[in-house]
N, C-alpha and C. Protein backbone atom coordinates (compact mmCIF):
# COMPACT_ATOMS: atom_id res chain seq x y z
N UNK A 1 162.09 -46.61 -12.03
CA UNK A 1 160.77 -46.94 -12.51
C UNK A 1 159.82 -46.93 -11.32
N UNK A 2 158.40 -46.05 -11.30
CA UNK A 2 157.87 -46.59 -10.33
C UNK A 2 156.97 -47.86 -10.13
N UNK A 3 157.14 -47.76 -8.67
CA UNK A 3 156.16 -49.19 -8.34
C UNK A 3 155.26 -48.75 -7.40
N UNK A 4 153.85 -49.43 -8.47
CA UNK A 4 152.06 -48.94 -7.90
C UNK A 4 152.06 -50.04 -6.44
N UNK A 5 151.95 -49.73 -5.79
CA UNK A 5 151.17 -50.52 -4.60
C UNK A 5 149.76 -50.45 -4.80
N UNK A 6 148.77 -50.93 -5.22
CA UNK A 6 147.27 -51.23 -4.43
C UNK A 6 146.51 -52.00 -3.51
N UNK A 7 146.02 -50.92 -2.79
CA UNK A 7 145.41 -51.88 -2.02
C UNK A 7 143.75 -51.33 -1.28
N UNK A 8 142.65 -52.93 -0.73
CA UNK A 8 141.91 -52.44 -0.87
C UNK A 8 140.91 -53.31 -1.81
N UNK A 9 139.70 -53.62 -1.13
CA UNK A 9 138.46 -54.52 -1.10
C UNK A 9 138.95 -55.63 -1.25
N UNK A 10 139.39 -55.98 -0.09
CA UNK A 10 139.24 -58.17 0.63
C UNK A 10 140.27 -58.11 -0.20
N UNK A 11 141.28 -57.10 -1.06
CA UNK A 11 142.60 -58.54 -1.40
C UNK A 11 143.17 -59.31 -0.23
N UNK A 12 144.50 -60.21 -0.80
CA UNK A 12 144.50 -60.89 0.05
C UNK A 12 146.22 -60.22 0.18
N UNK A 13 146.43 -59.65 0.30
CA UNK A 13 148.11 -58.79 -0.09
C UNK A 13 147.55 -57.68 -0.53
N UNK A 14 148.90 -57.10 -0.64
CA UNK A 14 148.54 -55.66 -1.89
C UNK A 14 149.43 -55.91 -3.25
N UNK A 15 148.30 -55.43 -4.21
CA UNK A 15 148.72 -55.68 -5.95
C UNK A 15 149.53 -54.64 -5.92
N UNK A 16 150.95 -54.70 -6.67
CA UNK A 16 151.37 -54.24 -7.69
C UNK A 16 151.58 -54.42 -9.08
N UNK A 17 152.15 -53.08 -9.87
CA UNK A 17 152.59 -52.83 -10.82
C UNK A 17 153.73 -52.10 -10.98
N UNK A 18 154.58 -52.67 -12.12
CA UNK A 18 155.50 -51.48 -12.28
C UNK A 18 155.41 -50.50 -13.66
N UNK A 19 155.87 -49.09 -13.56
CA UNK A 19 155.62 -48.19 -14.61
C UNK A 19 156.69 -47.75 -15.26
N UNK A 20 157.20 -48.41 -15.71
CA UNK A 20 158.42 -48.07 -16.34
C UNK A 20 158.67 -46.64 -17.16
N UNK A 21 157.91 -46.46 -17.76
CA UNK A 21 157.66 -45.12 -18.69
C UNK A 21 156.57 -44.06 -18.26
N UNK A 22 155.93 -44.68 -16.83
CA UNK A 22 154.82 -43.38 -16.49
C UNK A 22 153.63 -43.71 -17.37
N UNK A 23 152.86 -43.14 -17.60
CA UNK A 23 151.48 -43.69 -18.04
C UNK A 23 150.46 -43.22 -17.47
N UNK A 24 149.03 -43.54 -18.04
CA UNK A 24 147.86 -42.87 -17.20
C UNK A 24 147.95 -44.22 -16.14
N UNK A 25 147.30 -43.64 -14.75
CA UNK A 25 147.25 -44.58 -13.73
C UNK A 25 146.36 -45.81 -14.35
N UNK A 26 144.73 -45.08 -14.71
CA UNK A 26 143.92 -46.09 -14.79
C UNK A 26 143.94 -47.42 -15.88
N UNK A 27 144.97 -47.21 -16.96
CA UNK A 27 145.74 -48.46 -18.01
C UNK A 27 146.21 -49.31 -16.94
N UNK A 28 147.31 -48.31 -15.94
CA UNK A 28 148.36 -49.56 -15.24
C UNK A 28 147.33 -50.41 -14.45
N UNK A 29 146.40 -49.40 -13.58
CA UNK A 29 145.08 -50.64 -13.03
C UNK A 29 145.02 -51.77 -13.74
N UNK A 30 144.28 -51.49 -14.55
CA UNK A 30 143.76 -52.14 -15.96
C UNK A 30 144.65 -53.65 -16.26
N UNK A 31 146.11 -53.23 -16.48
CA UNK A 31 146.58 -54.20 -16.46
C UNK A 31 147.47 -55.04 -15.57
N UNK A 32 147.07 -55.22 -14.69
CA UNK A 32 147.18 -55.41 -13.38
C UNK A 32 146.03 -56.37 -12.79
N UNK A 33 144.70 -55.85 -13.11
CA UNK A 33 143.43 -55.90 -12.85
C UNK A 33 143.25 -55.33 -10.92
N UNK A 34 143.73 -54.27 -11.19
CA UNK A 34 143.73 -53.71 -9.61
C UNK A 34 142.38 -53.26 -9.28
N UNK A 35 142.37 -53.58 -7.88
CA UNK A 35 140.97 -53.13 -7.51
C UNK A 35 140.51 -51.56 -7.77
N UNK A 36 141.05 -51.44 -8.84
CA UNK A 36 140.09 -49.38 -8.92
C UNK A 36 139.04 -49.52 -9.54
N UNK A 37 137.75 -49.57 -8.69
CA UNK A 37 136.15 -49.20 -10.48
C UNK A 37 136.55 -48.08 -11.05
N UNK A 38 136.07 -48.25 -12.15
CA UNK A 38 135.96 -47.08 -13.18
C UNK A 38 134.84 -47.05 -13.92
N UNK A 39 134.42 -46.29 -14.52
CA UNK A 39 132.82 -46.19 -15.78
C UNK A 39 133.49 -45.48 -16.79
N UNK A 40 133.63 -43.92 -16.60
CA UNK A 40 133.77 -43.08 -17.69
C UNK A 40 134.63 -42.83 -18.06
N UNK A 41 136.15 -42.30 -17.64
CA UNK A 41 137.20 -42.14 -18.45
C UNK A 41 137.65 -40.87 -18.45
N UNK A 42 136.64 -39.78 -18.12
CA UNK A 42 136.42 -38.39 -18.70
C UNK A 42 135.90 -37.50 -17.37
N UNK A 43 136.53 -37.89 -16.23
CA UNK A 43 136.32 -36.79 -14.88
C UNK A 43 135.03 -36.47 -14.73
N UNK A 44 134.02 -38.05 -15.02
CA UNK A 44 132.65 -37.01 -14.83
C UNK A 44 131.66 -37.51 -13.99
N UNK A 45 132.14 -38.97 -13.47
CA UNK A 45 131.53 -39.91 -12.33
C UNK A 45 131.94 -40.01 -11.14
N UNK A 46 132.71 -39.68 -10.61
CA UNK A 46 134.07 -40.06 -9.89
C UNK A 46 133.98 -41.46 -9.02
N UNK A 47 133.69 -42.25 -10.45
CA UNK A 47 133.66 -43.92 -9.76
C UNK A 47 135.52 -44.27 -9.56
N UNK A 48 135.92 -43.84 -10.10
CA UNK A 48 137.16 -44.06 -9.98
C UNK A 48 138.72 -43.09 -9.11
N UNK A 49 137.21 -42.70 -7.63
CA UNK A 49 138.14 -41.60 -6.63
C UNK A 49 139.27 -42.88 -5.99
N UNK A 50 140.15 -42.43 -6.18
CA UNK A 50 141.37 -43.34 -5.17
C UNK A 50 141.70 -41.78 -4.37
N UNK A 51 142.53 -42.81 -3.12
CA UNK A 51 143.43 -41.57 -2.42
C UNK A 51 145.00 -42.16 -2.03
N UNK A 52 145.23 -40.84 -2.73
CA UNK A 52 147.22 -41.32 -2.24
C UNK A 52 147.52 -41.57 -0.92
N UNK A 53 148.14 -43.03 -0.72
CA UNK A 53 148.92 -42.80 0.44
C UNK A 53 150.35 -42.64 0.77
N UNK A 54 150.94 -42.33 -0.61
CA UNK A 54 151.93 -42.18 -0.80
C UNK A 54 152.47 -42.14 -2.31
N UNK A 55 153.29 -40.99 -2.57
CA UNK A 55 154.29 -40.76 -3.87
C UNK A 55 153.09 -39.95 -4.46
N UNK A 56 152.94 -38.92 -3.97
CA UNK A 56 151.62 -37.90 -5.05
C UNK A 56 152.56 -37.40 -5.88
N UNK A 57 153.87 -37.13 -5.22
CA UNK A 57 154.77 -35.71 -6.03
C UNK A 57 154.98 -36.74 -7.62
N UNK A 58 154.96 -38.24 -7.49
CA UNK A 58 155.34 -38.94 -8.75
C UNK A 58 154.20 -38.96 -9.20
N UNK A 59 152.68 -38.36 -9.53
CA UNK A 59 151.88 -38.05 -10.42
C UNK A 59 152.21 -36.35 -11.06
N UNK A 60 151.76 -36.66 -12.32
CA UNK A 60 151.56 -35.05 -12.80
C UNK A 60 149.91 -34.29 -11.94
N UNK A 61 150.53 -33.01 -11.97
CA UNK A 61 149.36 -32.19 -11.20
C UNK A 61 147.85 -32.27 -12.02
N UNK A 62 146.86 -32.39 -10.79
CA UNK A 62 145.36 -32.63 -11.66
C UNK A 62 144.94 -31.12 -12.64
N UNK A 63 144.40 -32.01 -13.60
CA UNK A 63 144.04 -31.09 -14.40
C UNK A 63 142.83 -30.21 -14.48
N UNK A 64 142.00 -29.55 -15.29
CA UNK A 64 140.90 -28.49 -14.57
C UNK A 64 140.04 -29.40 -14.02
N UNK A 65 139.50 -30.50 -15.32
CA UNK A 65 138.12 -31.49 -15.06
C UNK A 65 138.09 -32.27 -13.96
N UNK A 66 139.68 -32.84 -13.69
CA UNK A 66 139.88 -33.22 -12.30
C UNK A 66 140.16 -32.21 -11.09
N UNK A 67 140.03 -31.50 -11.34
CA UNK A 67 140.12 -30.71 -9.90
C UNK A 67 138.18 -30.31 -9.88
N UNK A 68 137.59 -30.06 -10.56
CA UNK A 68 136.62 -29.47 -10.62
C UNK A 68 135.54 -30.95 -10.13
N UNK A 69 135.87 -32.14 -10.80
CA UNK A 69 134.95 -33.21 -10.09
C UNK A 69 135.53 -33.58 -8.36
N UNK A 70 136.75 -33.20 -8.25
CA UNK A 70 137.04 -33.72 -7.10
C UNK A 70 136.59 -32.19 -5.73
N UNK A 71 136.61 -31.32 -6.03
CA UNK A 71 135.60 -30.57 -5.28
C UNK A 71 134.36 -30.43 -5.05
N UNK A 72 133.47 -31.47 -6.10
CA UNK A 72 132.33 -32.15 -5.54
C UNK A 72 132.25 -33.26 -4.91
N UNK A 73 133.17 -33.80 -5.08
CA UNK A 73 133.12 -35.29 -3.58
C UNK A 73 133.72 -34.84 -2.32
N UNK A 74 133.14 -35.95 -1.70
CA UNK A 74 134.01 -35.89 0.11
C UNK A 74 135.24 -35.14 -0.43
N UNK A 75 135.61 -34.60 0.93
CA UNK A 75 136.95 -33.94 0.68
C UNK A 75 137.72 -35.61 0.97
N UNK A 76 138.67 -35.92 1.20
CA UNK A 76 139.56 -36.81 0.89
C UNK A 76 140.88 -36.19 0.72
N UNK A 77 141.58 -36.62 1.81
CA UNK A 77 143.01 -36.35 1.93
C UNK A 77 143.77 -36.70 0.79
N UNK A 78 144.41 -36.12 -0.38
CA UNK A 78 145.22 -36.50 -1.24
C UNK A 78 144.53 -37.69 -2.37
N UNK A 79 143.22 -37.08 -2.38
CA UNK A 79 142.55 -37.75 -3.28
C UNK A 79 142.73 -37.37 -4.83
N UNK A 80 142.42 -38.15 -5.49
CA UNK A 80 143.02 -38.40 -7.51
C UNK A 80 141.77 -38.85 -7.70
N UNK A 81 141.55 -38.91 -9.55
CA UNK A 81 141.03 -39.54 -10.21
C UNK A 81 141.44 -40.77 -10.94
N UNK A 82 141.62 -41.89 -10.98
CA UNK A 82 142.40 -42.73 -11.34
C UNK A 82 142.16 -42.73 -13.48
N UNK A 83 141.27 -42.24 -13.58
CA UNK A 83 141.28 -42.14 -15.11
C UNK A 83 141.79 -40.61 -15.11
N UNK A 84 142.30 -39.99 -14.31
CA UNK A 84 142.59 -38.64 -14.93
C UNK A 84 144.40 -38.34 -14.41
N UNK A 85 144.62 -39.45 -13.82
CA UNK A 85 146.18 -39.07 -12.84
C UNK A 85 147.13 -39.90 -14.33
N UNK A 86 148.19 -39.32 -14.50
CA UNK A 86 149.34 -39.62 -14.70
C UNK A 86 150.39 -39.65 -13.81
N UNK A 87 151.02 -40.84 -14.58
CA UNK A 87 152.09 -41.64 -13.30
C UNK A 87 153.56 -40.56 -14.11
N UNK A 88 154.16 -39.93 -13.87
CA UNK A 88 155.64 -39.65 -13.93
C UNK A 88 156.51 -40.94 -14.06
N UNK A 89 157.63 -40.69 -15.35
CA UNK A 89 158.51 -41.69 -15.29
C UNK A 89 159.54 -41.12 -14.26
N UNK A 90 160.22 -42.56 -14.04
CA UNK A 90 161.47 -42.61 -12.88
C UNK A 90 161.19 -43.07 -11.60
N UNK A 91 162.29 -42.95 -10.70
CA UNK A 91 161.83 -44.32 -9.42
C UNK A 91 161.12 -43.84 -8.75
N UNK A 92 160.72 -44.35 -7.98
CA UNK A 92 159.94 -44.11 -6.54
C UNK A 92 158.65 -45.01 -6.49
N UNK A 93 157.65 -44.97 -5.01
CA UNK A 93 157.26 -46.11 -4.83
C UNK A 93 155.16 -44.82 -5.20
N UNK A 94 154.32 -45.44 -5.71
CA UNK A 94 153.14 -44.59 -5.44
C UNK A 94 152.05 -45.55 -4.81
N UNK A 95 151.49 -45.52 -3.19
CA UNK A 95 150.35 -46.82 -3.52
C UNK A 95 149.71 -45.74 -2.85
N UNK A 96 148.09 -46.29 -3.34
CA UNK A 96 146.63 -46.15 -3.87
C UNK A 96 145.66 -46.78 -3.14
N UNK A 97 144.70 -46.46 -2.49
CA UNK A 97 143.61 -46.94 -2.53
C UNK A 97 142.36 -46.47 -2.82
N UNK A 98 140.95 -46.98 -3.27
CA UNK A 98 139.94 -46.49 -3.38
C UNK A 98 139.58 -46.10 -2.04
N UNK A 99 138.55 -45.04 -2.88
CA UNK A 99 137.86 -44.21 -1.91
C UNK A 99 136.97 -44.97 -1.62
N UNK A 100 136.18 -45.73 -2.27
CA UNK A 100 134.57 -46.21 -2.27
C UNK A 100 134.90 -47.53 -2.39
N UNK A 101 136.46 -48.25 -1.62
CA UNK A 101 136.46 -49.60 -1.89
C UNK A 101 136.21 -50.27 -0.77
């Protein structure tokens, strides 16, 4: 199963989650209450840029809308959309931080 590391704006540790079944990233935020903003949902703000610092290969590959908003922001090393990334089921570790946190 993986386990989300977040981290990032004044926590006081880093939050996790675990994903037992994979999932969109920005739910597991969600319930968690991890530091990712979000607005839209739909690849079209990119309030919700995170960047991998690890376990990208355990997301599924970005899709057009996310590749297409993330070539208008900063480039960003191994940067995602957190409303547009899916988590892959099975082990391994993925942590996250915002871009704009």
């Amino acid at each position: 199963m993986p386990t989300i590391e977040f981290e990032g704006s004044g926590l006081a540790g880093e939050k996790t989650a675990e994903a037992p079944t994979g999932g969109d990233l920005l739910d597991i935020c969600d319930s968690v209450l991890a530091p990712v903003a979000f607005s839209c949902r739909s690849a079209s703000c990119g309030t919700c840029h995170i960047q991998i610092l690890e376990g990208k290969e355990l997301l599924e590959a970005p899709n057009e809308e996310e590749e297409d908003l993330l070539d208008l922001l900063d480039e960003v090393e191994n940067g995602r959309l957190a409303c547009q990334a899916r988590v892959k089921p099975g082990p391994g570790l993925i942590r996250i931080r915002p871009v704009n946190g």
